[in-house]
Each structure stands twice: as C-alpha cells, then as structure tokens.
C-alpha atoms as a PDB file:
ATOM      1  CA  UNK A   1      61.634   2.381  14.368  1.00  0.00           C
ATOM      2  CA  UNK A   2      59.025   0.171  15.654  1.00  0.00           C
ATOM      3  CA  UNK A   3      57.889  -3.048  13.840  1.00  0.00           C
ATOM      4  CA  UNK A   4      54.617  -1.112  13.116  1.00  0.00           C
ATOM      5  CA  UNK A   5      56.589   1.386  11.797  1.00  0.00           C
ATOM      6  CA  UNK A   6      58.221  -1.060   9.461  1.00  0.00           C
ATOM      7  CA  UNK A   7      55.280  -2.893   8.414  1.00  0.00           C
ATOM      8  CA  UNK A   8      53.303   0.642   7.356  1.00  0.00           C
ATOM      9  CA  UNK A   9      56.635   1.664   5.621  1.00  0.00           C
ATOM     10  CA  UNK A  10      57.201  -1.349   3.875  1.00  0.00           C
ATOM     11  CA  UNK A  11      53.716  -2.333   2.923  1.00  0.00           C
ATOM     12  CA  UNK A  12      53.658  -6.055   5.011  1.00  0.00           C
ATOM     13  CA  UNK A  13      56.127  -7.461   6.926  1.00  0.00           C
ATOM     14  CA  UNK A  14      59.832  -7.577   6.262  1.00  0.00           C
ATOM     15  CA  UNK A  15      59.762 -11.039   5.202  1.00  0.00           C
ATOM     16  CA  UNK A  16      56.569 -10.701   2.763  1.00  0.00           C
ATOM     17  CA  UNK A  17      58.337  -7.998   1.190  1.00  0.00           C
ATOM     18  CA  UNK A  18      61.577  -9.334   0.715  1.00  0.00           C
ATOM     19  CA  UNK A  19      60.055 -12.796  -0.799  1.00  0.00           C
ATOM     20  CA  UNK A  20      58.116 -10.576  -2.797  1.00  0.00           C
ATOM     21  CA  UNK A  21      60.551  -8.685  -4.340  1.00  0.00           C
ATOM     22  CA  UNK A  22      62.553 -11.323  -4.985  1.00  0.00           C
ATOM     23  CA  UNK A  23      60.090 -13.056  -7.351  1.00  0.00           C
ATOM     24  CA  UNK A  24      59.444  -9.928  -9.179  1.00  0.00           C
ATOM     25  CA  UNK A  25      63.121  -9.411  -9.835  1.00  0.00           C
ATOM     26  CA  UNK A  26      63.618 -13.284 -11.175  1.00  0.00           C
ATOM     27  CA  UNK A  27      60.389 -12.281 -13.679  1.00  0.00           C
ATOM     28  CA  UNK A  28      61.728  -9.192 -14.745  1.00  0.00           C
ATOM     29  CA  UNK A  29      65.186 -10.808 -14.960  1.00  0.00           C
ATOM     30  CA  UNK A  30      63.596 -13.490 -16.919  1.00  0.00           C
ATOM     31  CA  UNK A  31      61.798 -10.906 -19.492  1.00  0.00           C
ATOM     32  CA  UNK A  32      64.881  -8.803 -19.477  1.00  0.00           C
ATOM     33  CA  UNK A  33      67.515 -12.068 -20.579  1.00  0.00           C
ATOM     34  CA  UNK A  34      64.936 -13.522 -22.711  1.00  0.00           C
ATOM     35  CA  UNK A  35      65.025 -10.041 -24.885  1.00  0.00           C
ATOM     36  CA  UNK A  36      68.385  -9.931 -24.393  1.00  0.00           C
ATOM     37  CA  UNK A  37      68.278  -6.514 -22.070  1.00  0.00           C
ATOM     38  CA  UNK A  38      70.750  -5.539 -19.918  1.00  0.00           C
ATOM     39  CA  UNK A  39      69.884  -2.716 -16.883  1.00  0.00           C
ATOM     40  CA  UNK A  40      73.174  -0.679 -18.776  1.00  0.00           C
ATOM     41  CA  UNK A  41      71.047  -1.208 -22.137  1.00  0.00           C
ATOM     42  CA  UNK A  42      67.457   0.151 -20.630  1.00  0.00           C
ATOM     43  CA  UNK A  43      69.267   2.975 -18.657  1.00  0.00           C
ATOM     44  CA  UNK A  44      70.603   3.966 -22.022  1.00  0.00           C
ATOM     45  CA  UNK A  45      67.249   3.855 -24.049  1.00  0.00           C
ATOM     46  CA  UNK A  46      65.646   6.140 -20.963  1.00  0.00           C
ATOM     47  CA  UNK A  47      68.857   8.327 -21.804  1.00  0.00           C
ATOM     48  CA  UNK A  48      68.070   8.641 -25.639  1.00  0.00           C
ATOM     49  CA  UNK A  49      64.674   8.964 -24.940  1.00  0.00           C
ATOM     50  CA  UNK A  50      65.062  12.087 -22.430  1.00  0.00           C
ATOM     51  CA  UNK A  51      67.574  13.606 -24.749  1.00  0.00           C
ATOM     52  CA  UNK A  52      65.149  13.450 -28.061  1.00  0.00           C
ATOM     53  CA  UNK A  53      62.096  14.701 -25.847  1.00  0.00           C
ATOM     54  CA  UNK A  54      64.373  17.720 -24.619  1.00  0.00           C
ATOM     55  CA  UNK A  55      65.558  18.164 -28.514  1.00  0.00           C
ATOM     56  CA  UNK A  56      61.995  17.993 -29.536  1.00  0.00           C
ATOM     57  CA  UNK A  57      60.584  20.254 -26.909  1.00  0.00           C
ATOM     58  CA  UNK A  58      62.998  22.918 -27.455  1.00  0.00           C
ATOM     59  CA  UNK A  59      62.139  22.529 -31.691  1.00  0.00           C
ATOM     60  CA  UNK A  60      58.943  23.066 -30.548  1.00  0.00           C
ATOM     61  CA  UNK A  61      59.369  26.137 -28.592  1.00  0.00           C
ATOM     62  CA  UNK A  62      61.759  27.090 -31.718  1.00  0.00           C
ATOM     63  CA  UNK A  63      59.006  26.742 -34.059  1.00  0.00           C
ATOM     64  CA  UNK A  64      56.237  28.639 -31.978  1.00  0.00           C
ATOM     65  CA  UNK A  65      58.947  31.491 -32.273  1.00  0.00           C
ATOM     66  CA  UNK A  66      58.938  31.120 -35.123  1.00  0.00           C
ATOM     67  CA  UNK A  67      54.875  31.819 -34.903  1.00  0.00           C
ATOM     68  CA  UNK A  68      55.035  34.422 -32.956  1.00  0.00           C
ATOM     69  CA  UNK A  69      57.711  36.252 -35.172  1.00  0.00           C
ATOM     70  CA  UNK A  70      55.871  35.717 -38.090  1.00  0.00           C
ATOM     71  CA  UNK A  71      52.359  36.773 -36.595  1.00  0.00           C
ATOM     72  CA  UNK A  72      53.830  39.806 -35.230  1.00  0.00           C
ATOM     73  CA  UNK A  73      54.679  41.209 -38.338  1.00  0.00           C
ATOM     74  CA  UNK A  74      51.281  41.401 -39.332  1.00  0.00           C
ATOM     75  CA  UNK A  75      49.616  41.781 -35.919  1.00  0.00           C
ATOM     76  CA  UNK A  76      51.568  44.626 -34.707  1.00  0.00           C
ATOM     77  CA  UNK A  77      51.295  47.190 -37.531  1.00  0.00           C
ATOM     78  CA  UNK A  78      47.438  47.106 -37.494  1.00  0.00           C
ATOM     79  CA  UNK A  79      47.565  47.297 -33.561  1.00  0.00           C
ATOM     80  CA  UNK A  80      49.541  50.529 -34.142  1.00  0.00           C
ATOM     81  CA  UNK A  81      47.384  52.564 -37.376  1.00  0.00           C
ATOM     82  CA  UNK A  82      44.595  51.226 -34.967  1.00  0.00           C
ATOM     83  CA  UNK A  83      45.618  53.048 -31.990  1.00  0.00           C
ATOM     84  CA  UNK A  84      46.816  55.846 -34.257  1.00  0.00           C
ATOM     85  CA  UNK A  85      43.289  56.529 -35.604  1.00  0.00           C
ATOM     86  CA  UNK A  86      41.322  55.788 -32.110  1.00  0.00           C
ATOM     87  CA  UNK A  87      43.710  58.478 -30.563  1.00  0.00           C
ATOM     88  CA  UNK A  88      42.887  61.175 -33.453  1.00  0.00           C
ATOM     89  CA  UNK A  89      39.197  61.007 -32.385  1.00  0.00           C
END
C-alpha cells in the first residue's frame, strides 16, 4: 500500500491520525471515569438495550396478531355472504 493509499484510507497522515485518536480516547476516557463507566458496563447497557428492543418488537408483532385475529373474525364472514350473494346473480 502506497502512502497515498494510507493517507485516503486513514483520512490524513498516519501521524495526524494517531495523535488524533489519542486525544479523543483521553476525553472519552475522561467522561467515561468521571461517570464512573467502564467499556464492560456500556457493552452491557447496548446488550440490555438490544435485548428489550427485540422483546418489544416481537410484543409488537404479537399484538398486531393479535389485530389481525381479531379483525378477521369479522372481516372474513362478510367477505364470504358477499361473494355468496355476488355469485347468485
């Protein structure tokens, strides 16, 4: 890889990037101790998170079954005396 190739990759030059990076990660470290955050503690919120989203969306899904069920009951007996009639004429 040429040092073109690195720049356009990296977004600068190797250097810039590096000093970059590491005064983002001593703010964010900063944020994260003051808080008292570990990486363990916000991998595990993103965790509980993804779990009560997939929970919810499936409750969701549960309850538009629910929906459909309950529509069905009513929706699919006039359908059929419908048809019946339009079929006697």
């Amino acid at each position: 890889m040429s040092g073109t190739n690195v720049n356009g990759f990296l977004g600068g030059s190797p250097v810039r990037v590096i000093v970059q990076l590491v005064v983002l990660s001593l703010i964010v470290g900063f944020v994260l101790s003051y808080f008292d955050l570990t990486p363990l503690d916000l991998l595990d919120v993103i965790k509980r998170n993804i779990i009560r989203l997939w929970r919810t969306g499936f409750d969701a899904l549960g309850e538009i079954g629910n929906w459909l069920l309950v529509g069905a009951v009513v929706v699919v007996p006039i359908f059929l005396v419908t048809r019946l009639f339009a079929s006697r004429r």
